[in-house]
Protein backbone atom coordinates (compact mmCIF):
# COMPACT_ATOMS: atom_id res chain seq x y z
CA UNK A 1 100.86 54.97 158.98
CA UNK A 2 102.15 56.56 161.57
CA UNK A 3 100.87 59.81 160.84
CA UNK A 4 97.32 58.46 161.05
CA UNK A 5 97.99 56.88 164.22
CA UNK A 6 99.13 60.25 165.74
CA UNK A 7 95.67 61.96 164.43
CA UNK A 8 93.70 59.00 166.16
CA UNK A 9 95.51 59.77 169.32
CA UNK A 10 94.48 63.08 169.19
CA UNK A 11 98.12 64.76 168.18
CA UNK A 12 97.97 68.04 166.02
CA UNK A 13 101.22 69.22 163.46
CA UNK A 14 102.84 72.27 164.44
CA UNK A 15 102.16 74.88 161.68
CA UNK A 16 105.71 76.21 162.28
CA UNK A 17 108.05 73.61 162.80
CA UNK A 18 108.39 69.80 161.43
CA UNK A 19 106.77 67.92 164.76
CA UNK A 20 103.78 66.37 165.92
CA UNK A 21 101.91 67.29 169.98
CA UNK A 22 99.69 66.69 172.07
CA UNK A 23 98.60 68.97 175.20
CA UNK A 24 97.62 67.27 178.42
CA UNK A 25 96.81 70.48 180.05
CA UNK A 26 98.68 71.45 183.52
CA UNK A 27 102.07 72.96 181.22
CA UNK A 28 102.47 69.55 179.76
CA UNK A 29 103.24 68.56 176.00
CA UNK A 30 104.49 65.53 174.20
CA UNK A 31 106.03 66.05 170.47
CA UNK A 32 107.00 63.30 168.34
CA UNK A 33 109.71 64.73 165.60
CA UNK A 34 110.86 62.14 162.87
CA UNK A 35 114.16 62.12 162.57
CA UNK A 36 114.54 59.27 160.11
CA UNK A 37 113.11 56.47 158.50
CA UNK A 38 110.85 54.58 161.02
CA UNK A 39 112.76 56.75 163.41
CA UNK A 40 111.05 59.11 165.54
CA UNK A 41 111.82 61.60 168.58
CA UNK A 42 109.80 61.84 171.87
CA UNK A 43 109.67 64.91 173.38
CA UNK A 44 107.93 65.65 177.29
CA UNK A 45 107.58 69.19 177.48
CA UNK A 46 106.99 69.55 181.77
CA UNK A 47 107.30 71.78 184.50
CA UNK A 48 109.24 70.42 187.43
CA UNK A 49 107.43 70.70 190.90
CA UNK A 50 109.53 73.34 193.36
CA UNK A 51 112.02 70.63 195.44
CA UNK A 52 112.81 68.51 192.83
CA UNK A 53 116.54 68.81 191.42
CA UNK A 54 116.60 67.52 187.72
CA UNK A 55 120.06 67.85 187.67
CA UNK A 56 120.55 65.02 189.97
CA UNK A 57 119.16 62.43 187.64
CA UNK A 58 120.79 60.26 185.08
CA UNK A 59 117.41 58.48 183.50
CA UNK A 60 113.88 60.19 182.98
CA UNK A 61 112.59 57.09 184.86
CA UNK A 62 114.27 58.74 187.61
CA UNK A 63 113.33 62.04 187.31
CA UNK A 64 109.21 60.60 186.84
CA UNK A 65 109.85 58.36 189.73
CA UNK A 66 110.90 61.66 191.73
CA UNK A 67 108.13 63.69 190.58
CA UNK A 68 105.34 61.37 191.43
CA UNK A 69 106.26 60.99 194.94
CA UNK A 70 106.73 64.99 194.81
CA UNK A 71 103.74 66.79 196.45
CA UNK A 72 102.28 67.81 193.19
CA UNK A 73 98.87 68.63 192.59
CA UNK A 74 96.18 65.73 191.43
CA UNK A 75 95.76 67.60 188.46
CA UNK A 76 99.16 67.89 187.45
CA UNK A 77 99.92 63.92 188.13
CA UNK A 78 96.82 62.87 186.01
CA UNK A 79 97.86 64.70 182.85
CA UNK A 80 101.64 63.20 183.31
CA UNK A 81 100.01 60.08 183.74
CA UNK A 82 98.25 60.27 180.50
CA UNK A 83 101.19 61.68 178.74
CA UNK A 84 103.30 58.88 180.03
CA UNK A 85 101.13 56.62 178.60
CA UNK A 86 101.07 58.13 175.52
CA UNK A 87 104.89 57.82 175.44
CA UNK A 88 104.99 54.07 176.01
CA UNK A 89 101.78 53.22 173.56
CA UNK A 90 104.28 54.64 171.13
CA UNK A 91 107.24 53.27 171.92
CA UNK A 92 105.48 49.92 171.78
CA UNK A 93 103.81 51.09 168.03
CA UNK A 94 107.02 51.73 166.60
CA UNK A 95 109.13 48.75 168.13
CA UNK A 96 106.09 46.49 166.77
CA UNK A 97 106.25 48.29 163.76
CA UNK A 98 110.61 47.80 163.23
């Protein structure tokens, strides 16, 4: 089920390794890896705008919270934006689905 869910939300399988993406353009990818029954992994692949120190944050919330208020480009901020909300439409698929 979740496989077809992934294809209607426009992810592709990696030929190469065992995981599931989606590019949002800008340098930014989401994977989704199972790593279990019903369990699943959630990967943001990102660049990190120049002044922003990832090492200083404990949560991703943190880091997202930092990089929105960044100076990034529009660009950049609308395809995390989608990706983000990619992330949580799953999150709430698979917690339904548990």
């Amino acid at each position: 089920m979740l496989v077809k869910i992934l294809r209607e939300m426009g992810f592709r399988r990696d030929e190469g390794d065992d995981y599931w993406f989606k590019d949002y353009g800008n340098n930014i990818v989401l994977k989704v890896t199972s790593i279990g029954h019903n369990e699943v992994e959630l990967e943001l692949d990102m660049p990190i705008p120049t002044g922003v120190n990832s090492s200083s944050f404990n949560k991703p919330e943190e880091l997202i919270k930092a990089i929105v208020n960044s100076p990034s480009n529009r660009n950049l901020l609308s395809s995390l934006l989608h990706a983000i909300n990619d992330m949580v439409h799953l999150k709430l698929i698979i917690n339904l689905g548990n």
